[in-house]
PDB file of N, CA and C in Angstrom:
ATOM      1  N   UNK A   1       0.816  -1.195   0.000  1.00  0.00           N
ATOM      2  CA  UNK A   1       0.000   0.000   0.000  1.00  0.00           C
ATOM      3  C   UNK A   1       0.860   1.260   0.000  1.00  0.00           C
ATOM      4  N   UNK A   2       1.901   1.096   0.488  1.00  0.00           N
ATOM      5  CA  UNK A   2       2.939   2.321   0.690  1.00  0.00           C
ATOM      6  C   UNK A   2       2.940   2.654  -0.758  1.00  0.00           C
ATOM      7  N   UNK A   3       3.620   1.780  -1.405  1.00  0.00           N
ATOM      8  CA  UNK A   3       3.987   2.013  -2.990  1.00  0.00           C
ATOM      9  C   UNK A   3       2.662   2.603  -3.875  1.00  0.00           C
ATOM     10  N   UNK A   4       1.841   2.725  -3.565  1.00  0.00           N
ATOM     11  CA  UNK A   4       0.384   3.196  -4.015  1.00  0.00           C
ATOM     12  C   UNK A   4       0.916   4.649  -4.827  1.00  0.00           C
ATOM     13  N   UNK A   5       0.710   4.825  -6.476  1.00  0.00           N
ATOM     14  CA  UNK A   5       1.075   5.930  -6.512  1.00  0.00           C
ATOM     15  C   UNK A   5      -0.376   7.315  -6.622  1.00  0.00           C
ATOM     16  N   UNK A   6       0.130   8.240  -5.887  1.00  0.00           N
ATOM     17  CA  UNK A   6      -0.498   9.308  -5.390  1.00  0.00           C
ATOM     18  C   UNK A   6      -1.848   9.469  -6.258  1.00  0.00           C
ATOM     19  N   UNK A   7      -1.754   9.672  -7.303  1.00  0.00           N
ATOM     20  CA  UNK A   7      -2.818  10.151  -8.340  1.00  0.00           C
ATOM     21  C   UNK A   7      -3.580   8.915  -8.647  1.00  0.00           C
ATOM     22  N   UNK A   8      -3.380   7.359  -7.832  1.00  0.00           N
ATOM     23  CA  UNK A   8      -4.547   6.578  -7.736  1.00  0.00           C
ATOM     24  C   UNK A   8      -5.338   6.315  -6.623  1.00  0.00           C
ATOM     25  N   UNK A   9      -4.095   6.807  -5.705  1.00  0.00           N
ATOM     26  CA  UNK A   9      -4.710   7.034  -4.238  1.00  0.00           C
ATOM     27  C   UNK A   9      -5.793   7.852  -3.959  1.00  0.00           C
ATOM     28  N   UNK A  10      -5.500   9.144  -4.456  1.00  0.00           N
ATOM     29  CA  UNK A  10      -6.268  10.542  -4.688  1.00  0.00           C
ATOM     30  C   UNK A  10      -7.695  10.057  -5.221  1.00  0.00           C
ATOM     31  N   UNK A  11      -7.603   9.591  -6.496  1.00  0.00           N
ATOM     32  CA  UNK A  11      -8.811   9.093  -7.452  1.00  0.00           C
ATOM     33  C   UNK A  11      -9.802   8.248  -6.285  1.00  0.00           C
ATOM     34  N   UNK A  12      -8.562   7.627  -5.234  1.00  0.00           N
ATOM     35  CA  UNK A  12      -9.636   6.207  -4.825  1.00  0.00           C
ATOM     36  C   UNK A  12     -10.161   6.729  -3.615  1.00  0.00           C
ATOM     37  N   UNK A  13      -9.441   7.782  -3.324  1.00  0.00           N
ATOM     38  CA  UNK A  13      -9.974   8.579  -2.015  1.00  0.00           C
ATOM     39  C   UNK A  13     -11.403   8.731  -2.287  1.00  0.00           C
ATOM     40  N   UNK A  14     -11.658  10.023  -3.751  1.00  0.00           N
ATOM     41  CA  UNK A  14     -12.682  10.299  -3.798  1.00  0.00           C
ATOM     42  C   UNK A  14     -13.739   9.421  -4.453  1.00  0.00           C
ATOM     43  N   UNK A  15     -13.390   8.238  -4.731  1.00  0.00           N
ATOM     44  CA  UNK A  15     -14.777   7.020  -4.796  1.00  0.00           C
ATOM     45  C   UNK A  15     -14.914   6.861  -3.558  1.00  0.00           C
ATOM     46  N   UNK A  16     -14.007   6.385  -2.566  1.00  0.00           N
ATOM     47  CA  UNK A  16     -14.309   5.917  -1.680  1.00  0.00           C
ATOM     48  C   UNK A  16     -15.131   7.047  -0.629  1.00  0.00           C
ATOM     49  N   UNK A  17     -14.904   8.157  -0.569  1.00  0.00           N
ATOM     50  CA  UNK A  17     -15.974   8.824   0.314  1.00  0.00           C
ATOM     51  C   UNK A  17     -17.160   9.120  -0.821  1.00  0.00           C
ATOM     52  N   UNK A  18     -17.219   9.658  -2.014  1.00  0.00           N
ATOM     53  CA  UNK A  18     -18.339   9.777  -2.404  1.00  0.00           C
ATOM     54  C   UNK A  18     -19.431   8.318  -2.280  1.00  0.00           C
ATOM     55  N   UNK A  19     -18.789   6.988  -2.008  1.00  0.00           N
ATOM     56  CA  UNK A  19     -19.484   5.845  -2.187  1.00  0.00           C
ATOM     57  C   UNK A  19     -20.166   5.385  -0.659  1.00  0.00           C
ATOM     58  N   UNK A  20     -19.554   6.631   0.340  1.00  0.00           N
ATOM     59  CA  UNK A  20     -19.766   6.536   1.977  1.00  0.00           C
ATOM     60  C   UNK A  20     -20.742   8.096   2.182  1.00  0.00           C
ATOM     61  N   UNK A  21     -20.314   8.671   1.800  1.00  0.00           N
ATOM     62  CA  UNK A  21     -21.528   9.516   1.494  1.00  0.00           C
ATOM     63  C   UNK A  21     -23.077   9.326   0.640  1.00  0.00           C
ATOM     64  N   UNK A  22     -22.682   8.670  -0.433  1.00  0.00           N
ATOM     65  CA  UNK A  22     -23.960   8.104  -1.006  1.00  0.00           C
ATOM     66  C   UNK A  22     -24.505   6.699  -1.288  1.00  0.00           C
ATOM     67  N   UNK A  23     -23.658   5.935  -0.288  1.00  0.00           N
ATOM     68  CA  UNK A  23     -24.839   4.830  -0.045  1.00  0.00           C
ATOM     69  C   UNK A  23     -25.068   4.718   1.535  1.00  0.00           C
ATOM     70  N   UNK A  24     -24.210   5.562   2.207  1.00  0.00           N
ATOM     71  CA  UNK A  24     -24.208   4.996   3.962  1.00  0.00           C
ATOM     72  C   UNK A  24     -25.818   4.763   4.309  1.00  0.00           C
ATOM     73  N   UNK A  25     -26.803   5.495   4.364  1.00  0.00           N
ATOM     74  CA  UNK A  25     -28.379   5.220   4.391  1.00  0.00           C
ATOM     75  C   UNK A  25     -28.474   3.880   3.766  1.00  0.00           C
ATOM     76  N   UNK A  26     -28.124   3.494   2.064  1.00  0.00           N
ATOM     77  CA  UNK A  26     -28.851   2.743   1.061  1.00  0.00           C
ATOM     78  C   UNK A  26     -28.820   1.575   1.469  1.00  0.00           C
ATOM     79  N   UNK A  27     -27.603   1.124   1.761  1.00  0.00           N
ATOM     80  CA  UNK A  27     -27.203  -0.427   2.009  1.00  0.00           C
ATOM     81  C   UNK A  27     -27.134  -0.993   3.777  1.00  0.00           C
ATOM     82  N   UNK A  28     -27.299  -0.085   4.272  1.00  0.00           N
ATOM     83  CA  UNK A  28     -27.499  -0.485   5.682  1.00  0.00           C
ATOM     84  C   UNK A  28     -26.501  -1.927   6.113  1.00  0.00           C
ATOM     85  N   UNK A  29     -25.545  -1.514   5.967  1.00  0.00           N
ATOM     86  CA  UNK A  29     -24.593  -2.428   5.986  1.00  0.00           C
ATOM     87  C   UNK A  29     -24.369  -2.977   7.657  1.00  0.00           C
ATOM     88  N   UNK A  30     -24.441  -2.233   8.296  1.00  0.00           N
ATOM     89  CA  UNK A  30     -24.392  -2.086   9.933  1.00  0.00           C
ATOM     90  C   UNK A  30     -23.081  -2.347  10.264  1.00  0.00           C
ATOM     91  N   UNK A  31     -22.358  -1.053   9.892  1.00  0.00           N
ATOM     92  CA  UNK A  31     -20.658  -1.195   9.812  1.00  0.00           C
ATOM     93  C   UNK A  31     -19.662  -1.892   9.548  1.00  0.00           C
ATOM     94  N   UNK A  32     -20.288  -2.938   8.701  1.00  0.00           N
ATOM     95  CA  UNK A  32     -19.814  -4.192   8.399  1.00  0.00           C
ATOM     96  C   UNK A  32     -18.348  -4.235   7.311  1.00  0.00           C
ATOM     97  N   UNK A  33     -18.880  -2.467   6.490  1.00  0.00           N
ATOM     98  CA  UNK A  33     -17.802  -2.025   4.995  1.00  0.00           C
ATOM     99  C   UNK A  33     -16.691  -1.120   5.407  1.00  0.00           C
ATOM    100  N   UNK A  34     -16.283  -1.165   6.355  1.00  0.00           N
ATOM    101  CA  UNK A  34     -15.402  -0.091   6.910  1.00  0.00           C
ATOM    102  C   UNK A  34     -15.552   1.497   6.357  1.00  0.00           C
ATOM    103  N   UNK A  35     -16.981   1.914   6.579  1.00  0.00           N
ATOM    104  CA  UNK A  35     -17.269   3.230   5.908  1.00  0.00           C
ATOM    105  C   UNK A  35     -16.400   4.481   7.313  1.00  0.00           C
ATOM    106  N   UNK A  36     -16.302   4.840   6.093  1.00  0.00           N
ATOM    107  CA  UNK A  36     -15.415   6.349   6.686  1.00  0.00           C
ATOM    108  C   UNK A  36     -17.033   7.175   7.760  1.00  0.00           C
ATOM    109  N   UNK A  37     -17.637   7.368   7.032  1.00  0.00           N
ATOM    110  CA  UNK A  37     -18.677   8.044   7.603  1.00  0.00           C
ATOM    111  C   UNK A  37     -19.112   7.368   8.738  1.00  0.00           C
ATOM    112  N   UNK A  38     -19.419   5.765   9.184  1.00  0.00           N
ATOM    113  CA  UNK A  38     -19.498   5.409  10.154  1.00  0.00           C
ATOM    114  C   UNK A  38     -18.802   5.863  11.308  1.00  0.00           C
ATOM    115  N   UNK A  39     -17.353   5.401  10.770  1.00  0.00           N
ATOM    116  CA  UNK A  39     -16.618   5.975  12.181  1.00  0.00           C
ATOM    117  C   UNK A  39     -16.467   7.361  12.775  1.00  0.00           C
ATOM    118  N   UNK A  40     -16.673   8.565  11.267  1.00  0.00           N
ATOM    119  CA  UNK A  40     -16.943   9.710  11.811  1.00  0.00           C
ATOM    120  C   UNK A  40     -18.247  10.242  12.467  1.00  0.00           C
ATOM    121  N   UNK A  41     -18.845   9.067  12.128  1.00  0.00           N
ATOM    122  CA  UNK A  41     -20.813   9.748  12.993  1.00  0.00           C
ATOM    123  C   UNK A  41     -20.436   9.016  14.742  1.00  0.00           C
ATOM    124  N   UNK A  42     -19.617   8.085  14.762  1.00  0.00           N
ATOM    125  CA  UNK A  42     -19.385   7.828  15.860  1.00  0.00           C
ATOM    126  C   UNK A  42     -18.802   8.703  16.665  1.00  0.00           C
ATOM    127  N   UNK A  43     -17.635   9.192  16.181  1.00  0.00           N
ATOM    128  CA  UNK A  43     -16.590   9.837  17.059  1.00  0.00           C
ATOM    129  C   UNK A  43     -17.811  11.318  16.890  1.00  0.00           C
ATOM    130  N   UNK A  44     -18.128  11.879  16.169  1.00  0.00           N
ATOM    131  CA  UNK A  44     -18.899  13.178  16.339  1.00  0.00           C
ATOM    132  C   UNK A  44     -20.402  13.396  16.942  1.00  0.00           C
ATOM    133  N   UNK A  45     -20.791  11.790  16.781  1.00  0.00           N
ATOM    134  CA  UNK A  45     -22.324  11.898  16.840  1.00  0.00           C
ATOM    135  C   UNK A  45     -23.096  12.716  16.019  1.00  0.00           C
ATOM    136  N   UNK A  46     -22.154  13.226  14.951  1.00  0.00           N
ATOM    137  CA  UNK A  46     -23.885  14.146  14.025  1.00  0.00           C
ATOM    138  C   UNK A  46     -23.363  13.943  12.865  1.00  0.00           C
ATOM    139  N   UNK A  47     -24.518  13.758  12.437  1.00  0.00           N
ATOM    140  CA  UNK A  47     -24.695  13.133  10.834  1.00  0.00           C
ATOM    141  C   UNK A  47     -23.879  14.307   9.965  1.00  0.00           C
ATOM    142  N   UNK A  48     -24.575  15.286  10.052  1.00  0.00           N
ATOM    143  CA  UNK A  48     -24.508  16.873   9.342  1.00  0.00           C
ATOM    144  C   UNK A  48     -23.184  16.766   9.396  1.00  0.00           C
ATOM    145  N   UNK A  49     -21.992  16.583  10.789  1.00  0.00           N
ATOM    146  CA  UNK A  49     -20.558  16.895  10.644  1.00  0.00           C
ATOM    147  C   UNK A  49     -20.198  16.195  10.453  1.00  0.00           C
ATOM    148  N   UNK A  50     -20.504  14.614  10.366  1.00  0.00           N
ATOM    149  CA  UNK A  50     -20.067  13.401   9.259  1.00  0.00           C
ATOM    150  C   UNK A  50     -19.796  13.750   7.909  1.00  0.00           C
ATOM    151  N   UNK A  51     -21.082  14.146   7.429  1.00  0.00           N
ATOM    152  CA  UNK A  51     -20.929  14.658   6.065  1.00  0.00           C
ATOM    153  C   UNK A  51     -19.929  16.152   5.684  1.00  0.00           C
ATOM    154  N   UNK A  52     -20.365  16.715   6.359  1.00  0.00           N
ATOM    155  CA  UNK A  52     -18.988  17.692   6.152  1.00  0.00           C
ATOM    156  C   UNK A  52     -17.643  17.324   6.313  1.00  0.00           C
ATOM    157  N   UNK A  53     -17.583  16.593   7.055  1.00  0.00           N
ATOM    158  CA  UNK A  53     -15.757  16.079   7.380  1.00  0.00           C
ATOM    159  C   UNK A  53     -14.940  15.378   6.082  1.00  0.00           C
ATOM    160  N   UNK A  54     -16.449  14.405   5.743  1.00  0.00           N
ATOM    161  CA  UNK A  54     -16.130  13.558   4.138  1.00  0.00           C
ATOM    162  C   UNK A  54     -16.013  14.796   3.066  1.00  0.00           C
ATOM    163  N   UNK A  55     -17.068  15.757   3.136  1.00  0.00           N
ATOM    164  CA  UNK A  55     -16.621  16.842   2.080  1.00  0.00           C
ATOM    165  C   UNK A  55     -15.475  17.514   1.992  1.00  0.00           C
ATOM    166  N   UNK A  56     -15.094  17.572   2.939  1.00  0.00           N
ATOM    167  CA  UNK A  56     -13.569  18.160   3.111  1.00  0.00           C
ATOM    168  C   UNK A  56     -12.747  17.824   3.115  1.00  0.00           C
ATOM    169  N   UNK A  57     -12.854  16.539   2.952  1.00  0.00           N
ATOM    170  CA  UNK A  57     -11.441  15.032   2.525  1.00  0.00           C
ATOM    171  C   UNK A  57     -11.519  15.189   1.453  1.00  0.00           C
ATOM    172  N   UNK A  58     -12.975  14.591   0.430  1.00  0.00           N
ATOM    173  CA  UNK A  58     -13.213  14.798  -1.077  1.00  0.00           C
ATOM    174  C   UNK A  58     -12.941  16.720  -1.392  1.00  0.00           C
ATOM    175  N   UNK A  59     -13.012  17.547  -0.748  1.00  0.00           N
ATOM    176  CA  UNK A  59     -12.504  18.093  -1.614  1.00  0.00           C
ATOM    177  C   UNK A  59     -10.686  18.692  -1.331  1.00  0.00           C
ATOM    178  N   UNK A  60     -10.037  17.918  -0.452  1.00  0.00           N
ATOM    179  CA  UNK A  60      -8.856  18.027  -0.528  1.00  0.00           C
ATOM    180  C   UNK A  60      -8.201  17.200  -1.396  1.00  0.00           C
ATOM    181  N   UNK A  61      -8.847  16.065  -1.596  1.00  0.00           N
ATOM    182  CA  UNK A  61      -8.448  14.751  -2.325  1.00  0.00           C
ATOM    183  C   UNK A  61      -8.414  15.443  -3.849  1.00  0.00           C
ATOM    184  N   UNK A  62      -9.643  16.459  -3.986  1.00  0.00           N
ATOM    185  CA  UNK A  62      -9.427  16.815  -5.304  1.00  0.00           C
ATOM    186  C   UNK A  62      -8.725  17.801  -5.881  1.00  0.00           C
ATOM    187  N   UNK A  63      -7.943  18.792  -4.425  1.00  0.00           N
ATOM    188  CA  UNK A  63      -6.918  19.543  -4.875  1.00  0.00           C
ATOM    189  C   UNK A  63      -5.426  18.898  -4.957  1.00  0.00           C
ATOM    190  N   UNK A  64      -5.500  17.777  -4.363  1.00  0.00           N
ATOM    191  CA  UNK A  64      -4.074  16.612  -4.487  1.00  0.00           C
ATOM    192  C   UNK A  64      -4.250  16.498  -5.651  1.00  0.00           C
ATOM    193  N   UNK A  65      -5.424  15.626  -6.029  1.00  0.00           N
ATOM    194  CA  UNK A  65      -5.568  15.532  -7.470  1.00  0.00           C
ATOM    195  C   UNK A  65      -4.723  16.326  -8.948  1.00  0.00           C
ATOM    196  N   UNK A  66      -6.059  17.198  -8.441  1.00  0.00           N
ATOM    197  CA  UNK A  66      -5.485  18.309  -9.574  1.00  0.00           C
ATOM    198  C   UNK A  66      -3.532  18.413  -9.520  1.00  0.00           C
ATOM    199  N   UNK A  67      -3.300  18.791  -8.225  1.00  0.00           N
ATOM    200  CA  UNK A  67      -1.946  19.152  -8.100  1.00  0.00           C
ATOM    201  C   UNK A  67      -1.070  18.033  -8.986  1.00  0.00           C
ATOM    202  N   UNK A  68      -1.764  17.022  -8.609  1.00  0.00           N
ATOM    203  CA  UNK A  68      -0.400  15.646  -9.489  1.00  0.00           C
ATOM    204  C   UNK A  68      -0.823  16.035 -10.819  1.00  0.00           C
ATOM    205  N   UNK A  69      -2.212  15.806 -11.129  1.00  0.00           N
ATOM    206  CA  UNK A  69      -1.905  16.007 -12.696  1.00  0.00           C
ATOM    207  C   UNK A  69      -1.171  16.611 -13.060  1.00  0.00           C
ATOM    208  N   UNK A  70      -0.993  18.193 -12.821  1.00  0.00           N
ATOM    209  CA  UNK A  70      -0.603  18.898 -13.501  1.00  0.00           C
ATOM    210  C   UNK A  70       0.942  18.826 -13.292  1.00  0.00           C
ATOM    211  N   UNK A  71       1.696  18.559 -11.817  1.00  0.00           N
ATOM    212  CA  UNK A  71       2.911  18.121 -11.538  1.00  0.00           C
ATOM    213  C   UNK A  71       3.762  16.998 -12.251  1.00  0.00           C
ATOM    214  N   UNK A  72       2.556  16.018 -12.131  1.00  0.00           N
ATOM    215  CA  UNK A  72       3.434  14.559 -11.896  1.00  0.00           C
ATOM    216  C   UNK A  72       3.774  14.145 -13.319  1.00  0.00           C
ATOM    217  N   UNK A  73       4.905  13.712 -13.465  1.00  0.00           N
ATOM    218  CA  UNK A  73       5.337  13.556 -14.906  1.00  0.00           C
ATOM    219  C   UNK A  73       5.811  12.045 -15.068  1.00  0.00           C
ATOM    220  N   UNK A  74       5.498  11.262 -14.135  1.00  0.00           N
ATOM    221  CA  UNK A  74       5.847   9.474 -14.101  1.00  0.00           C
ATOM    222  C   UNK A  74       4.802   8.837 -14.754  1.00  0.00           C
ATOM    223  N   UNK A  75       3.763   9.093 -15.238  1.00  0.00           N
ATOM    224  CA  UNK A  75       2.632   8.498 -16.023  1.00  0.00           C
ATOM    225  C   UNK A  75       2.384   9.380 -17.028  1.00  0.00           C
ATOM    226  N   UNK A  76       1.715   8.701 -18.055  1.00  0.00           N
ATOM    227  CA  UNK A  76       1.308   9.838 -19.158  1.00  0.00           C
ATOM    228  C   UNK A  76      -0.047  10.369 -19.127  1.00  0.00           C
ATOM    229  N   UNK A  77       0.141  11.016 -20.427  1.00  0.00           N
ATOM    230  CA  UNK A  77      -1.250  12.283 -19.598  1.00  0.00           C
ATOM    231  C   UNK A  77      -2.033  11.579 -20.034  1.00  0.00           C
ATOM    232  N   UNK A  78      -2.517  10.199 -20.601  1.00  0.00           N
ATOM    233  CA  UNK A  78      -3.983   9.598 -21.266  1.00  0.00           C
ATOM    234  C   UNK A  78      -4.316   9.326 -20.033  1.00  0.00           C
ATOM    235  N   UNK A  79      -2.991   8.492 -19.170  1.00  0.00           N
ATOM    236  CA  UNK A  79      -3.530   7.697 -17.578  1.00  0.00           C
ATOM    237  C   UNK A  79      -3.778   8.683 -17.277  1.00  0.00           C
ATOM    238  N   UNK A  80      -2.979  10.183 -16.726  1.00  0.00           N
ATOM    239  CA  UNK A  80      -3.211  11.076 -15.941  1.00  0.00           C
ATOM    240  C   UNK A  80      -5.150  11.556 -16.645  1.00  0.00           C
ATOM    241  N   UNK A  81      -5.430  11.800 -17.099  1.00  0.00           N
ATOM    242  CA  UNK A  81      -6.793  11.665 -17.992  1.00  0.00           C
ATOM    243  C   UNK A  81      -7.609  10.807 -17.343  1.00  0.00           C
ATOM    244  N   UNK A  82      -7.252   9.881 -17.985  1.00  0.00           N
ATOM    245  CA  UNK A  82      -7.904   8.852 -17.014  1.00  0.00           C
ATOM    246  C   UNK A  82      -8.735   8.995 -15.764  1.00  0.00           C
ATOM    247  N   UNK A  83      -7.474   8.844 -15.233  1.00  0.00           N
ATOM    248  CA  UNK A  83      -7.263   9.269 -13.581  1.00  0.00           C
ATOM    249  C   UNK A  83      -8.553  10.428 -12.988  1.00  0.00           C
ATOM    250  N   UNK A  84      -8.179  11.641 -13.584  1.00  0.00           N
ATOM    251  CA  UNK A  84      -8.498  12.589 -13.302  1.00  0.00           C
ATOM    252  C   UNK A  84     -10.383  12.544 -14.199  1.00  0.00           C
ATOM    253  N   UNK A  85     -10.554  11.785 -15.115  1.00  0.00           N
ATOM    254  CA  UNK A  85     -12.542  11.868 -15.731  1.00  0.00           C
ATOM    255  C   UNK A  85     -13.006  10.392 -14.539  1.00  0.00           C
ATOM    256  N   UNK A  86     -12.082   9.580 -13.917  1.00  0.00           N
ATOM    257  CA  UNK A  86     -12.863   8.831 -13.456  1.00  0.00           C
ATOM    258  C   UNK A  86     -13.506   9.367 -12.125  1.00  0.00           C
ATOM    259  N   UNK A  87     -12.306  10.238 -11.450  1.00  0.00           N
ATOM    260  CA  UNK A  87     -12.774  10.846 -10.420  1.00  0.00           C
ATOM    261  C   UNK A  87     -13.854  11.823 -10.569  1.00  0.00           C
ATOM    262  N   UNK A  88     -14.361  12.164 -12.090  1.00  0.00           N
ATOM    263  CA  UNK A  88     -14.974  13.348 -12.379  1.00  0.00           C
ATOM    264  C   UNK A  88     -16.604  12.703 -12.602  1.00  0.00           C
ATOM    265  N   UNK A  89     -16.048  11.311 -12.633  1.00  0.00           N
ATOM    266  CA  UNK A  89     -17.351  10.413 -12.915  1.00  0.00           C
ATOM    267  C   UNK A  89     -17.962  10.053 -11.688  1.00  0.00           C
ATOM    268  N   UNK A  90     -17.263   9.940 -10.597  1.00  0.00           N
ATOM    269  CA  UNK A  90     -18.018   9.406  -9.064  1.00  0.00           C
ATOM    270  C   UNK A  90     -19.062   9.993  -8.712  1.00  0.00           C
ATOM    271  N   UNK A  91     -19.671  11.603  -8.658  1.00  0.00           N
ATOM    272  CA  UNK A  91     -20.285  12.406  -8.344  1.00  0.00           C
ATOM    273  C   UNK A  91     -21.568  11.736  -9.088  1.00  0.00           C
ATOM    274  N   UNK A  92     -21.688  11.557 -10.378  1.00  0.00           N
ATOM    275  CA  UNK A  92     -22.400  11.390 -11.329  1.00  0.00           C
ATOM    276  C   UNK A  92     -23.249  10.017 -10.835  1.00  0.00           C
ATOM    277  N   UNK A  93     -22.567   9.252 -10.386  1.00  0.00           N
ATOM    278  CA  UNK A  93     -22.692   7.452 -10.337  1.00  0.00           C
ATOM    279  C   UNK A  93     -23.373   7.563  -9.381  1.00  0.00           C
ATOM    280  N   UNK A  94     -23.298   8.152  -8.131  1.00  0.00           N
ATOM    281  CA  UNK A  94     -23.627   8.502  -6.609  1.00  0.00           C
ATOM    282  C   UNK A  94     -24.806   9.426  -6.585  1.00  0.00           C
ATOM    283  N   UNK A  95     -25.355  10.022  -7.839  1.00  0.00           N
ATOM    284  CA  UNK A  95     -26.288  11.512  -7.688  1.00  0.00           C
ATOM    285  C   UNK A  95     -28.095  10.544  -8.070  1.00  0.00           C
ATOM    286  N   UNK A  96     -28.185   9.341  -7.925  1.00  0.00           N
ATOM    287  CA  UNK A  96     -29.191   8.737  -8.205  1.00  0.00           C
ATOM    288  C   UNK A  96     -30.391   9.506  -7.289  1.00  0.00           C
ATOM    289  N   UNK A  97     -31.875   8.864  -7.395  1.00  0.00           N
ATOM    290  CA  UNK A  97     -32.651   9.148  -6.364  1.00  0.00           C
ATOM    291  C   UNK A  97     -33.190   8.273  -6.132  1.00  0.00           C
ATOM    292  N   UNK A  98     -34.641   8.610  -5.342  1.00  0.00           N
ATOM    293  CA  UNK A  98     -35.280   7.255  -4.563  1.00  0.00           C
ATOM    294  C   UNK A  98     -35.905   5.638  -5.320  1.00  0.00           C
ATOM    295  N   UNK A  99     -35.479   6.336  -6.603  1.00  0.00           N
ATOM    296  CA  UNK A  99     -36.061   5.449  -7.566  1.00  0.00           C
ATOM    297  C   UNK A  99     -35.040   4.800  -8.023  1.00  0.00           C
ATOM    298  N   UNK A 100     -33.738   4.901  -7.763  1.00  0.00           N
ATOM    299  CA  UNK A 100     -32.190   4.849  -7.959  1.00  0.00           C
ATOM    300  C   UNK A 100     -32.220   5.021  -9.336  1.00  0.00           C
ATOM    301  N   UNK A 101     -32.715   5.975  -9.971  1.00  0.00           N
ATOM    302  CA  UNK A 101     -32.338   6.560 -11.622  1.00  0.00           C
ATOM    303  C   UNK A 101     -31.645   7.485 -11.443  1.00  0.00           C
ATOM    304  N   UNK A 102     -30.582   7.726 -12.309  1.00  0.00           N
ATOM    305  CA  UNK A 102     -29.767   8.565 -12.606  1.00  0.00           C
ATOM    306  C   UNK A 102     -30.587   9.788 -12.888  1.00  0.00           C
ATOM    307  N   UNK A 103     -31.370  10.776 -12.925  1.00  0.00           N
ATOM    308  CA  UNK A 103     -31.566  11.884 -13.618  1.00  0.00           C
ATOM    309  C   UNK A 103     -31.043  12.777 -13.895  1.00  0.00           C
ATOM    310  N   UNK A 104     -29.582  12.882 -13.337  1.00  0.00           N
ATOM    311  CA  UNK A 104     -28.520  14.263 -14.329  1.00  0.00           C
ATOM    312  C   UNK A 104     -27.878  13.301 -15.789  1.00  0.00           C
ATOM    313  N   UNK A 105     -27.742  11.981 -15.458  1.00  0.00           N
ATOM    314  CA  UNK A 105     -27.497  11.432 -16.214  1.00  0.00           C
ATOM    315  C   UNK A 105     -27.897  11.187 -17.727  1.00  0.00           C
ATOM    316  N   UNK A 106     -29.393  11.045 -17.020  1.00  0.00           N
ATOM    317  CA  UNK A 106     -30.456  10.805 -18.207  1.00  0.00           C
ATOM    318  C   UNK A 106     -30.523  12.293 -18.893  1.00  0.00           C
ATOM    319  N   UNK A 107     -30.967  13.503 -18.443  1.00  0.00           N
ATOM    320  CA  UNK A 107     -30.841  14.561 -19.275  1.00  0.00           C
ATOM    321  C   UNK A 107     -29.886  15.087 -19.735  1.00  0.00           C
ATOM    322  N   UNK A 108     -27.891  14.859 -19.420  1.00  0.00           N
ATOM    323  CA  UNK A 108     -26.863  14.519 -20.605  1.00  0.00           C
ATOM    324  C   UNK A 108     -27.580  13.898 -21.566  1.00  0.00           C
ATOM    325  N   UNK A 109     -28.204  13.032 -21.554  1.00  0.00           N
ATOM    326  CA  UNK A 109     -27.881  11.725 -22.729  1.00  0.00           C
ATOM    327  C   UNK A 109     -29.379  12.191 -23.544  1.00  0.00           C
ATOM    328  N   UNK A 110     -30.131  12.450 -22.828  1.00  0.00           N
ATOM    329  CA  UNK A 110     -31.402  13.237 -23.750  1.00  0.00           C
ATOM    330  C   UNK A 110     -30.613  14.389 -24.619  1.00  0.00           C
ATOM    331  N   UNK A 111     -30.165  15.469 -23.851  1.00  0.00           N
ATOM    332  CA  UNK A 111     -29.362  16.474 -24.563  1.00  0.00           C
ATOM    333  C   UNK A 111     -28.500  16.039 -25.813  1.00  0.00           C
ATOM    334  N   UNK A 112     -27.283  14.751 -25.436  1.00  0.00           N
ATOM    335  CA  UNK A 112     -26.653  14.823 -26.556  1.00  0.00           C
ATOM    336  C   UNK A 112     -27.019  14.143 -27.585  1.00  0.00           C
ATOM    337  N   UNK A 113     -28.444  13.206 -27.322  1.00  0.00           N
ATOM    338  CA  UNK A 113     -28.972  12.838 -28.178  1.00  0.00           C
ATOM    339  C   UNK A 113     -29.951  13.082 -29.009  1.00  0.00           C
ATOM    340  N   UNK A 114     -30.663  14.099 -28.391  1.00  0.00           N
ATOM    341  CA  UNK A 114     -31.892  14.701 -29.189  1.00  0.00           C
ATOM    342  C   UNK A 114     -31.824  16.190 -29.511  1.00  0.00           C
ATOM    343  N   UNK A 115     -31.234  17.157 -28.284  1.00  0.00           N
ATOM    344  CA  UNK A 115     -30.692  18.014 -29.084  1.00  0.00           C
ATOM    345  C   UNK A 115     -29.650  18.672 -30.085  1.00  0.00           C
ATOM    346  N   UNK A 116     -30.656  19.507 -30.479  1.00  0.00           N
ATOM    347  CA  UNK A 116     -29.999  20.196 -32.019  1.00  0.00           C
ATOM    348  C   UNK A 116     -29.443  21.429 -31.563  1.00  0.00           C
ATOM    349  N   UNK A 117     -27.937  21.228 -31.768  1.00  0.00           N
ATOM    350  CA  UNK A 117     -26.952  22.163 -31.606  1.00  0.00           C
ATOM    351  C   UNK A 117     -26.901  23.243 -33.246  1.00  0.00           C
ATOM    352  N   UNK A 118     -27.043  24.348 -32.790  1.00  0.00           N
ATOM    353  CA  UNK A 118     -27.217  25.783 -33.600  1.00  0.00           C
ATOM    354  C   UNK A 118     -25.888  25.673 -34.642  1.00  0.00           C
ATOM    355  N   UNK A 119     -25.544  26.128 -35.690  1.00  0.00           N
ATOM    356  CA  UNK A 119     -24.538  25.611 -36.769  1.00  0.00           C
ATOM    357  C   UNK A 119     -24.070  27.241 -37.103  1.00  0.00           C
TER     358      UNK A 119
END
């Protein structure tokens, strides 16, 4: 795990809290997944500063992020790419509702499919 390099760590940071932020309710796991948010609703007791604490990991995770891309020169920029649309994809995967449908999803894909872009 040491050897983990940074800009997959970063990436896995922010699945891993966006996936503790948006399923901790869904799956009722009963602490069974080692969720980050568990142990922070414990140690804080409030939901509200659970979720803020994870927001503030995810969004440090995403100024590491950014920082390697643009730094790190040991991978190339398709991985660094990569790297950097998968993390851009978590938000998206996680934004379902009670019906678990995607709906930002679905109106991308209405948009790039049915609308008519001006020439």
């Amino acid at each position: 795990m040491d050897n983990t390099p940074t800009i997959i760590s970063f990436t896995a940071t922010i699945l891993r809290l966006w996936d503790d932020l948006g399923t901790a309710e869904d799956e009722n796991q009963e602490g069974k997944d080692g969720s980050y948010m568990e142990c922070v609703m414990k140690e804080m007791r409030n939901k509200e500063i659970a979720r803020e604490v994870a927001a503030a990991k995810i969004s440090e995770a995403w100024k590491s992020l950014n920082r390697e891309f643009i730094m790190d020169s040991s991978f190339s920029s398709s991985f660094k790419k990569a790297s950097l649309n998968l993390a851009r994809m978590v938000p998206l995967m996680y934004s379902y509702d009670h019906n678990k449908c995607l709906p930002i999803l679905e109106a991308q894909l209405k948009s790039l499919l049915y609308d008519q872009v001006p020439l």
